[in-house]
Protein backbone atom coordinates (compact mmCIF):
# COMPACT_ATOMS: atom_id res chain seq x y z
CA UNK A 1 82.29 -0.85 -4.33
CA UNK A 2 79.23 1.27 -5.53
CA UNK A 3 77.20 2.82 -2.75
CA UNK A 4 73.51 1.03 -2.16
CA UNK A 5 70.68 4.22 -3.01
CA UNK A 6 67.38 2.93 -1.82
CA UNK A 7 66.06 5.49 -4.01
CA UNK A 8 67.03 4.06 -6.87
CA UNK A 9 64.39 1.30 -6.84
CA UNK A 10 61.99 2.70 -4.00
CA UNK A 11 59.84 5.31 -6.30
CA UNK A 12 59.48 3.23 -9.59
CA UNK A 13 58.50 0.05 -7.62
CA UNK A 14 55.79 2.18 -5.79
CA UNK A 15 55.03 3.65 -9.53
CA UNK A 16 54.81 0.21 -10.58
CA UNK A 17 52.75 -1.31 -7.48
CA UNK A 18 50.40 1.87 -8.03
CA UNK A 19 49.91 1.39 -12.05
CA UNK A 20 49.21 -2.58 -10.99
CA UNK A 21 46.21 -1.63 -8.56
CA UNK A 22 44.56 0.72 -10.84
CA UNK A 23 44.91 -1.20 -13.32
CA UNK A 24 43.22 -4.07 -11.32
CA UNK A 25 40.19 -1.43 -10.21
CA UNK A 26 39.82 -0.54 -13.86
CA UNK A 27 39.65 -4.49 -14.62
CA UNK A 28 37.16 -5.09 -11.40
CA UNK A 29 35.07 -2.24 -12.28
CA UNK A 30 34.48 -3.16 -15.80
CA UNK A 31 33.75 -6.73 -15.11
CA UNK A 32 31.27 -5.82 -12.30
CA UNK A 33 27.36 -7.04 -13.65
CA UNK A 34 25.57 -3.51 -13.67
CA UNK A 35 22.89 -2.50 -10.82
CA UNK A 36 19.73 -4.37 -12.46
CA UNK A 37 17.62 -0.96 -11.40
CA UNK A 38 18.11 1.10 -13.71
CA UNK A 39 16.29 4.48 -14.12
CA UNK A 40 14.33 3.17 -17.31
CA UNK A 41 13.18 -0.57 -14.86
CA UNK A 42 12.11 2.07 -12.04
CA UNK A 43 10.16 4.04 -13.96
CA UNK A 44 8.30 0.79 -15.88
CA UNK A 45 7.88 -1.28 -12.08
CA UNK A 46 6.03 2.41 -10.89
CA UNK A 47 3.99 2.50 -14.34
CA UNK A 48 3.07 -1.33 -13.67
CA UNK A 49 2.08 -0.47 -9.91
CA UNK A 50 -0.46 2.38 -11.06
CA UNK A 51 -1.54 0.25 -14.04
CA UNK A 52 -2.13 -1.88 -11.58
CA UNK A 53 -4.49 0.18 -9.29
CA UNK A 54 -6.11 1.45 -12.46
CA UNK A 55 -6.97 -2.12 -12.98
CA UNK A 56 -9.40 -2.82 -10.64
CA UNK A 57 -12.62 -2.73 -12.37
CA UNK A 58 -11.30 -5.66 -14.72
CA UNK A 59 -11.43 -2.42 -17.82
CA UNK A 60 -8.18 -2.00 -19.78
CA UNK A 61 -6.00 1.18 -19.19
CA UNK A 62 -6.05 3.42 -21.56
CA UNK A 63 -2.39 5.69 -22.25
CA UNK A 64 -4.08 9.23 -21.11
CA UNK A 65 -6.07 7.43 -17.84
CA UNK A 66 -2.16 6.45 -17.21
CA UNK A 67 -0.38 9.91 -17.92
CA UNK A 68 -3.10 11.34 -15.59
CA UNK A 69 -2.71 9.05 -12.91
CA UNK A 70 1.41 9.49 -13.36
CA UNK A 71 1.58 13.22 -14.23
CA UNK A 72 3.31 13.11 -17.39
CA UNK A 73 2.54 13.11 -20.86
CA UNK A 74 0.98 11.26 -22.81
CA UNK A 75 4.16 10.32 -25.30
CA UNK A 76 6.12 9.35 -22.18
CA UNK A 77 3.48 6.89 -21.15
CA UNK A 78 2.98 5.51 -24.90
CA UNK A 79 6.47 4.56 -24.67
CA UNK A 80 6.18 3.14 -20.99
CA UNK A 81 3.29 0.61 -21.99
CA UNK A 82 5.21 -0.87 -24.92
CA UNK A 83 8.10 -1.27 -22.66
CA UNK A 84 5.31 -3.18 -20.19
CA UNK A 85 3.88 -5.16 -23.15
CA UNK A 86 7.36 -5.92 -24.08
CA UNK A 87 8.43 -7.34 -21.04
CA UNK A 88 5.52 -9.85 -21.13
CA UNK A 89 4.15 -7.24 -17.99
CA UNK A 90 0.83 -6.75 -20.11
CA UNK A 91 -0.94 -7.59 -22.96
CA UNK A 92 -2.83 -4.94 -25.86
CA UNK A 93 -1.25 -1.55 -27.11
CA UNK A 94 -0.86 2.05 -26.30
CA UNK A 95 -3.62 2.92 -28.66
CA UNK A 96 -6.38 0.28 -27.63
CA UNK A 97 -5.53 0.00 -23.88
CA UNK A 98 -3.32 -3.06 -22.09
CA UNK A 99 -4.14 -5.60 -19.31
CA UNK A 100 -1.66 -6.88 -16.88
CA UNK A 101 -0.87 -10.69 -17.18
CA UNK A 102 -0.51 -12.91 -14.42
CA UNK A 103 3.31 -12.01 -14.44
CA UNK A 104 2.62 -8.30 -14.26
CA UNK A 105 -0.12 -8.65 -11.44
CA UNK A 106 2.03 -10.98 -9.44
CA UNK A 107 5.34 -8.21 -9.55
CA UNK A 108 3.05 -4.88 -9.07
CA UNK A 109 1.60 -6.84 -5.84
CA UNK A 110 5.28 -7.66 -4.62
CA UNK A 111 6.18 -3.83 -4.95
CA UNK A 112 2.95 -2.42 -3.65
CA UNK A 113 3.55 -5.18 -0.44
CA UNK A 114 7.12 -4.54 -0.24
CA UNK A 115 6.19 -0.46 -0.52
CA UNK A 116 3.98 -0.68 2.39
CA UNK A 117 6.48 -2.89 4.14
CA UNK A 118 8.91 -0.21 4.00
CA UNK A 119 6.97 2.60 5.15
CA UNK A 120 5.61 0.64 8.19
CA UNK A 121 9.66 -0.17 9.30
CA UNK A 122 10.38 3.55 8.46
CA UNK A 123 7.61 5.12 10.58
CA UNK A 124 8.21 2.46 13.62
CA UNK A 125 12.18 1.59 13.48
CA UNK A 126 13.45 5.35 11.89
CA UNK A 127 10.75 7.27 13.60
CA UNK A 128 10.94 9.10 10.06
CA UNK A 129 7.88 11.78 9.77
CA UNK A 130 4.70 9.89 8.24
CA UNK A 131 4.79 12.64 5.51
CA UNK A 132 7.94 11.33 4.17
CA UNK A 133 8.14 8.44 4.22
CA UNK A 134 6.61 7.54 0.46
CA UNK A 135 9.29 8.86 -1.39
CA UNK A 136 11.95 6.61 0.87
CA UNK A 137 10.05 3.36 0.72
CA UNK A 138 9.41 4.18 -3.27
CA UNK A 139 12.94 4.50 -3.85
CA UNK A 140 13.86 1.19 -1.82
CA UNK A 141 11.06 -1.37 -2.95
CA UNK A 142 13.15 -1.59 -6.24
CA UNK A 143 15.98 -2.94 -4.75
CA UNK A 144 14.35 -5.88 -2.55
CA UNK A 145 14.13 -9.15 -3.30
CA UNK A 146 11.39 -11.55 -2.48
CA UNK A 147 13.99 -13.56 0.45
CA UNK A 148 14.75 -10.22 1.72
CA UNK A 149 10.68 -8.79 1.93
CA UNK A 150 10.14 -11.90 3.98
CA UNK A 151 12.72 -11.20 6.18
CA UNK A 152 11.49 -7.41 7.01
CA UNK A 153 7.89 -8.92 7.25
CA UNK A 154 8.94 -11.20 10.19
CA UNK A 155 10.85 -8.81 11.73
CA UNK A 156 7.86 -6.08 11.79
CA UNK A 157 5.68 -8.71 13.20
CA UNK A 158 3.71 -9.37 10.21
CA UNK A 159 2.04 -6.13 10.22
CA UNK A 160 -1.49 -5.73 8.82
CA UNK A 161 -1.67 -1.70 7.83
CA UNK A 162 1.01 0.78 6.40
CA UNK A 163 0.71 4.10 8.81
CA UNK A 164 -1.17 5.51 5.82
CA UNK A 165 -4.08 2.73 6.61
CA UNK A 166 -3.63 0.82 3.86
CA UNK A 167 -3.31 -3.30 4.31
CA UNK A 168 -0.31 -4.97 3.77
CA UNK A 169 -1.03 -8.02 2.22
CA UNK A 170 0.51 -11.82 2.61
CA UNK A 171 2.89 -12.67 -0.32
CA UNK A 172 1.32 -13.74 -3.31
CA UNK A 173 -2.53 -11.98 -2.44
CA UNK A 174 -4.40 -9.56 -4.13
CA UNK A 175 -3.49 -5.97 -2.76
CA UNK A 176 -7.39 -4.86 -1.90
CA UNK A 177 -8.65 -1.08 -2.11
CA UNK A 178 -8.62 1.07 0.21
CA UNK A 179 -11.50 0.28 3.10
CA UNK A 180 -14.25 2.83 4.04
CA UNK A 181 -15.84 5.44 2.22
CA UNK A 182 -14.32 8.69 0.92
CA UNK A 183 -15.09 11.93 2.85
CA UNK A 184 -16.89 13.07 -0.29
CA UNK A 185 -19.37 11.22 -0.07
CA UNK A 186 -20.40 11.68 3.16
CA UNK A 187 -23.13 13.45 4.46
CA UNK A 188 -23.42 16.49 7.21
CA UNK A 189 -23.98 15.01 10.73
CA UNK A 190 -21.85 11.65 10.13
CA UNK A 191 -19.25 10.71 12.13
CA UNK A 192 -16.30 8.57 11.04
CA UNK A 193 -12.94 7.50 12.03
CA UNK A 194 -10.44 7.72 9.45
CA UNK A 195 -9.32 4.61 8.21
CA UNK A 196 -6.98 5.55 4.89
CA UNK A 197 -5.53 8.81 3.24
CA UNK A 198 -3.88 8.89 0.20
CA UNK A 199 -0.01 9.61 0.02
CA UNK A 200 -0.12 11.19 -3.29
CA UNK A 201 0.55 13.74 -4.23
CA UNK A 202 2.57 14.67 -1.40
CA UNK A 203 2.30 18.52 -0.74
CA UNK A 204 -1.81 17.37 -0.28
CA UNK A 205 -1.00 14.53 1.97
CA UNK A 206 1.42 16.63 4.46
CA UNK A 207 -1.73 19.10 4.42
CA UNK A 208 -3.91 16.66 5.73
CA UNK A 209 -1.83 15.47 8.18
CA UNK A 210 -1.35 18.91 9.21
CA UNK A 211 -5.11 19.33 9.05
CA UNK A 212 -5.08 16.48 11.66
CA UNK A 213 -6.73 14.17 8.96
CA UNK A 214 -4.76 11.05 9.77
CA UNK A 215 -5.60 7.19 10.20
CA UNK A 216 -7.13 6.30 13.35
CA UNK A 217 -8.65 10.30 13.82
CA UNK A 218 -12.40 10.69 14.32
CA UNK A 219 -13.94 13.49 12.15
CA UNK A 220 -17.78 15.11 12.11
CA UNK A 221 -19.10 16.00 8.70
CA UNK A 222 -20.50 19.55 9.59
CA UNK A 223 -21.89 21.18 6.02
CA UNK A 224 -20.93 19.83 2.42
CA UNK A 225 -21.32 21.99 -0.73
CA UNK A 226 -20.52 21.20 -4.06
CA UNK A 227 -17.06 22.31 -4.10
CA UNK A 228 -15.76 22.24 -0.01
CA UNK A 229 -16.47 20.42 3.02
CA UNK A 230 -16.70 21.30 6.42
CA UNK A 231 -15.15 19.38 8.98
CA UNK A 232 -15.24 19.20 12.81
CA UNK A 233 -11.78 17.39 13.75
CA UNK A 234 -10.47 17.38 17.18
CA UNK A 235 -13.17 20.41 18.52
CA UNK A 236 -11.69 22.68 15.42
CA UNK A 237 -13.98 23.28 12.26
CA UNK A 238 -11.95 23.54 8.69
CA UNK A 239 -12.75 23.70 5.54
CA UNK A 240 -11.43 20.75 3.16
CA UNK A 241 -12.14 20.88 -0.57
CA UNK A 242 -14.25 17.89 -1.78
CA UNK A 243 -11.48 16.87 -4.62
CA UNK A 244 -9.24 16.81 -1.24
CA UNK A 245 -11.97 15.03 0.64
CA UNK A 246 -11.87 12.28 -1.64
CA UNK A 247 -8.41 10.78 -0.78
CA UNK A 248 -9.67 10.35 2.58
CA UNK A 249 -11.50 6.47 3.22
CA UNK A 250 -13.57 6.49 7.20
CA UNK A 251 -16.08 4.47 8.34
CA UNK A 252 -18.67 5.11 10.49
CA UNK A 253 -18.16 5.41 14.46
CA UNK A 254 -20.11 2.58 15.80
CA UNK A 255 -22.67 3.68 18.75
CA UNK A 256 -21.92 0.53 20.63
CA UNK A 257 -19.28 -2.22 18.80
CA UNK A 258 -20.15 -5.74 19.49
CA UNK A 259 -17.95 -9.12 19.29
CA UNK A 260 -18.78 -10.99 15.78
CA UNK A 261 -19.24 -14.09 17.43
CA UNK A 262 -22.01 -12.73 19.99
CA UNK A 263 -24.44 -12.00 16.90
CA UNK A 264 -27.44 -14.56 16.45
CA UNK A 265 -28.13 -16.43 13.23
CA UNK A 266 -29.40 -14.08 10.65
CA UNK A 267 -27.86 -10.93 11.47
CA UNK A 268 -26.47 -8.34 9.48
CA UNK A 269 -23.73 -6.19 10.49
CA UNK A 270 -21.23 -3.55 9.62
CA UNK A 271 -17.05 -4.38 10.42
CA UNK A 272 -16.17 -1.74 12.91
CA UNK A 273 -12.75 -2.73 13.44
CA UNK A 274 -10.72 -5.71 13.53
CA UNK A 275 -8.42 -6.34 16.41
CA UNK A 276 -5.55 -8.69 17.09
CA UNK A 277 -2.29 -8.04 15.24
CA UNK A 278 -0.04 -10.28 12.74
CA UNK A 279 -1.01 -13.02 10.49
CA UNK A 280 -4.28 -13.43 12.20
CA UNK A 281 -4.99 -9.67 11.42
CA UNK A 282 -4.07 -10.20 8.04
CA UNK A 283 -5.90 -13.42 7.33
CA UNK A 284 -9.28 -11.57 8.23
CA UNK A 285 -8.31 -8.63 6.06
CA UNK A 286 -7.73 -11.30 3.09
CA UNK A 287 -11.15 -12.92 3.89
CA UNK A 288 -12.88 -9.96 3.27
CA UNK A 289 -13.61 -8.73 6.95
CA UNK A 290 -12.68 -4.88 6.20
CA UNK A 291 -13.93 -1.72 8.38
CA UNK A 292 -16.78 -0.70 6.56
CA UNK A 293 -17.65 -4.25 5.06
CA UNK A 294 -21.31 -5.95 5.16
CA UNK A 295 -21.52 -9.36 7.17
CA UNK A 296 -24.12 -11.72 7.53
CA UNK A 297 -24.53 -14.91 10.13
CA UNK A 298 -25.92 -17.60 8.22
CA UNK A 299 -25.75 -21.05 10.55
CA UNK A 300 -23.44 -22.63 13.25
CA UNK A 301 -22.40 -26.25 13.37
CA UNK A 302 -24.48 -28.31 15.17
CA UNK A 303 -22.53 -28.13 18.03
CA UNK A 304 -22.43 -24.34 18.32
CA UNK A 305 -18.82 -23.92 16.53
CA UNK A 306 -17.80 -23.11 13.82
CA UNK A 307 -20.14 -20.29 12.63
CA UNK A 308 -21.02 -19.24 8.90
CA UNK A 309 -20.63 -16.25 8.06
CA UNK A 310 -21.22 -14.58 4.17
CA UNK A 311 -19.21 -11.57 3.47
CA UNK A 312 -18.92 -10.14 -0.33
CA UNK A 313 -20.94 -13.27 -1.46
CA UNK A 314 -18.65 -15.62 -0.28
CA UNK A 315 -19.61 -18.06 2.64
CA UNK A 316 -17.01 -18.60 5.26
CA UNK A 317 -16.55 -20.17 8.91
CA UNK A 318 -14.58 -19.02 11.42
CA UNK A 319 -14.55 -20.28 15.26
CA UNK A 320 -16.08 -18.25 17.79
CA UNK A 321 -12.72 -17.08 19.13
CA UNK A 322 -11.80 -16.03 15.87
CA UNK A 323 -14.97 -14.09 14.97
CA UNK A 324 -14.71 -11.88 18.67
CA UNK A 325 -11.42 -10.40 17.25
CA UNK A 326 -13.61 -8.76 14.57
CA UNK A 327 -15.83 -5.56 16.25
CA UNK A 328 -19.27 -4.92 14.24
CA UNK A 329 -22.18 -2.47 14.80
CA UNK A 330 -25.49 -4.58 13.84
CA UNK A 331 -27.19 -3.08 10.97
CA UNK A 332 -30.98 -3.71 12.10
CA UNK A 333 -33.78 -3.93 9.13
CA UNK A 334 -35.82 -1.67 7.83
């Protein structure tokens, strides 16, 4: 009787078992749908969000306005808006300018909400430095979906600013401009609290944090010249060049903040700040009631409650209660 040699059959059925489950990676691999962000969708969703921005003023955006705003050239962003008109993202031409359509405004306001979403998490669940995290939440508000933004909005709380001081809007709204006034245009002797600086470009913006130029920071406007400012922030003087001094928004430090709903009929007065926190912070931001924005009573009900108020031309009414969350210095005539 022949002698039983395990190795006989051991090796090739391991061979075997090993050419099976590479060929079944090779199979898996091949059939699996590619990532839907590609490099070429990244860069088109960031041209739509600075179209987007660009926008504002209701003009159409013109290719160079776009390669400036971008930092590249003029060819690459040619190509870029056909790929936008192409997509059905925006209407017109590279040569004559293109407007979003209502499909193009309502993605570029997902990714700007879903941005700011992701830098408020980073800063208050990663503790990750507020100079970095733009590039982070850039690179993941391309691969979020609409279920999955609601999600990380309920479980921030429904917050109403990024830590950059920029509102985070409900799903759906307009994405509003940045509140305040720049620093440019202020004048020597003011003295603001910073409400917004811009995280772009981001050497600049991890200056000004350095500088101590941050949301929330009160500043004194000491001299201005043509080209530089001088600023007094926390007792220390610096200089800050006015192109510099334009990416930072403030408003005014009230002398004495008063409740909204303590002001008589026919007052006019300027939003200081507006407190509370969640959707109730954010519904007064989408009304209108911004730090820095002009309000004016105009009647109560008969019985005292509701109260009218106009802000931007538009008449609203809000309850008393509602109205006290919302700090104003009165602006008195003349």
């Amino acid at each position: 009787m022949e002698n039983f040699d395990i190795s006989n059959w051991l090796w090739p059925a391991v061979s075997f078992a090993l050419a099976i489950l590479s060929l079944w990676a090779l199979l898996r691999r091949a059939r699996a749908p590619v990532h839907p962000q590609s490099t070429q969708l990244i860069e088109m969703e960031d041209a739509l969000k600075e179209v987007y921005k660009l926008q504002r003023n209701g003009v159409t955006v013109e290719a160079r306005a776009l390669a400036r705003t971008m930092g590249i050239s003029v060819e690459m962003t040619e190509g870029l808006i056909d790929t936008l008109v192409a997509s059905s993202w925006a209407d017109g031409d590279a040569s004559a300018g293109i407007c979003l359509t209502a499909r193009g405004r309502e993605r570029a306001q997902e990714l700007i909400r879903v941005h700011r979403l992701w830098e408020r998490y980073l800063v208050d669940r990663e503790e990750m430095p507020l100079e970095a995290v733009h590039v982070e939440a850039d690179r993941r508000e391309h691969e979020m979906t609409p279920d999955e933004a609601e999600e990380l909005d309920a479980e921030l709380g429904h917050p109403a600013w990024d830590p950059h001081g920029d509102i985070i809007p409900d799903a759906g709204c307009w994405v509003p401009p940045p509140a305040g006034i720049p620093l440019a245009a202020c004048t020597p002797g003011d003295r603001l609290r910073i409400l917004h600086v811009e995280d772009e470009p981001p050497a600049l913006f991890a200056q000004l944090v350095a500088m101590g130029l941050k949301p929330g920071a009160e500043v004194e406007i000491v001299e201005r010249q043509p080209e530089h400012l001088r600023v007094k922030v926390n007792a220390d003087i610096l200089p800050l060049a006015t192109a510099a001094a334009g990416r930072v928004h403030a408003v005014p430090v009230p002398v004495l903040p008063v409740p909204l709903g303590e002001l008589p009929v026919g007052s006019r007065a300027m939003v200081a700040e507006v407190k509370g926190g969640g959707k109730q912070q954010r519904r007064m931001l989408d009304m209108g009631l911004v730090p820095g924005a002009e309000v004016t009573v105009i009647r109560t009900a008969p019985l005292g409650d509701p109260v009218e108020y106009r802000i931007k031309g538009t008449a609203i009414a809000m309850r008393r209660t509602d109205a006290d969350s919302i700090l104003v210095e009165e602006v008195r005539n003349g």
